[in-house]
Protein backbone atom coordinates (compact mmCIF):
# COMPACT_ATOMS: atom_id res chain seq x y z
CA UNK A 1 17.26 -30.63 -32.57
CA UNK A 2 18.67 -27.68 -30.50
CA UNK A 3 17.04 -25.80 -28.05
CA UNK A 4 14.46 -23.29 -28.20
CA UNK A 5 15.22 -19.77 -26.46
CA UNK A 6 12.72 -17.87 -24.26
CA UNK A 7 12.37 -14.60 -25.03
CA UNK A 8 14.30 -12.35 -22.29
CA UNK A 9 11.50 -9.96 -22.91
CA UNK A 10 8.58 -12.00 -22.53
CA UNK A 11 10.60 -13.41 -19.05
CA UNK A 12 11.09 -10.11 -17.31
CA UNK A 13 7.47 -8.69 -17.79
CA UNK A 14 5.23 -12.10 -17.20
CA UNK A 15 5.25 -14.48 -15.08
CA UNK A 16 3.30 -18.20 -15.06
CA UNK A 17 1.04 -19.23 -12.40
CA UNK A 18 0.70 -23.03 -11.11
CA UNK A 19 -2.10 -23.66 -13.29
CA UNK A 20 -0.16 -22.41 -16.10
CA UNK A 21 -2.21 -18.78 -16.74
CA UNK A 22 -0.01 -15.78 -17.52
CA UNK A 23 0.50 -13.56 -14.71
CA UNK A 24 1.28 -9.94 -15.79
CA UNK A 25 1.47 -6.21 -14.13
CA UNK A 26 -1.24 -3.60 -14.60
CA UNK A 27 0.23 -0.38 -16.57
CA UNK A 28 -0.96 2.93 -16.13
CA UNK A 29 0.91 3.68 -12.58
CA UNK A 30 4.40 4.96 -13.92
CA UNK A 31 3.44 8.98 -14.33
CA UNK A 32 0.57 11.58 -14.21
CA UNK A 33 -0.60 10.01 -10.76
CA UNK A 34 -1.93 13.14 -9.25
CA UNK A 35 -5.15 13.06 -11.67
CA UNK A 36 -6.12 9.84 -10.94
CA UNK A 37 -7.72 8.82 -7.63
CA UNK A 38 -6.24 6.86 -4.65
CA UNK A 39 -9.05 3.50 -5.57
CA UNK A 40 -7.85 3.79 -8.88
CA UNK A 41 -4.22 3.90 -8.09
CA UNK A 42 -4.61 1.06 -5.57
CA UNK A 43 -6.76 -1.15 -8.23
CA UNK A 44 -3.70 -0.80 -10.42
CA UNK A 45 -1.47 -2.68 -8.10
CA UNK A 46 -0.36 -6.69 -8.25
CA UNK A 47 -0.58 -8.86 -10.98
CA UNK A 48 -3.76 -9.75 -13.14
CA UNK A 49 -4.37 -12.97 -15.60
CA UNK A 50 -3.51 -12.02 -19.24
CA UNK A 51 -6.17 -12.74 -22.13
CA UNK A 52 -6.12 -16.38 -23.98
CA UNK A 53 -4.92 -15.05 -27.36
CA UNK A 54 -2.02 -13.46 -25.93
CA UNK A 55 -1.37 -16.06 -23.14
CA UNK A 56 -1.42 -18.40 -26.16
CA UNK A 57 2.00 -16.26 -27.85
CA UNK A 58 3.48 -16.01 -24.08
CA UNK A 59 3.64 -19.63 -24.22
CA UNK A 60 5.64 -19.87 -27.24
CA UNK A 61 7.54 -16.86 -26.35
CA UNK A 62 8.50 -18.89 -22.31
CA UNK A 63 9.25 -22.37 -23.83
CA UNK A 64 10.69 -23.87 -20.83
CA UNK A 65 8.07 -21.89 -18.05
């Protein structure tokens, strides 16, 4: 049986934790900063945990992570 490819997609935007939970970045940062305020800007920053049903397709997208 031959291998099963990862997604180069999938790879570059998420990440796995330890435990095995998707890791992912927050959008909303890249333009039209200057209406939003400095908490919500700062909120926006570092990774949070994605939600089951799409951790679930992550999984089979990052075979090997």
């Amino acid at each position: 049986m031959p291998k099963m490819k990862t997604k180069k997609c999938a790879t570059k935007r998420m990440k796995m934790s330890a435990t095995g939970k998707v890791m992912r970045s927050q959008g909303g940062k890249a333009h039209l900063n200057s209406c939003k305020t400095r908490a919500r800007k700062r909120n926006l920053r570092g990774t949070t945990v994605t939600v089951d049903t799409v951790s679930k397709t992550m999984h089979r997208m990052q075979p090997y992570a």
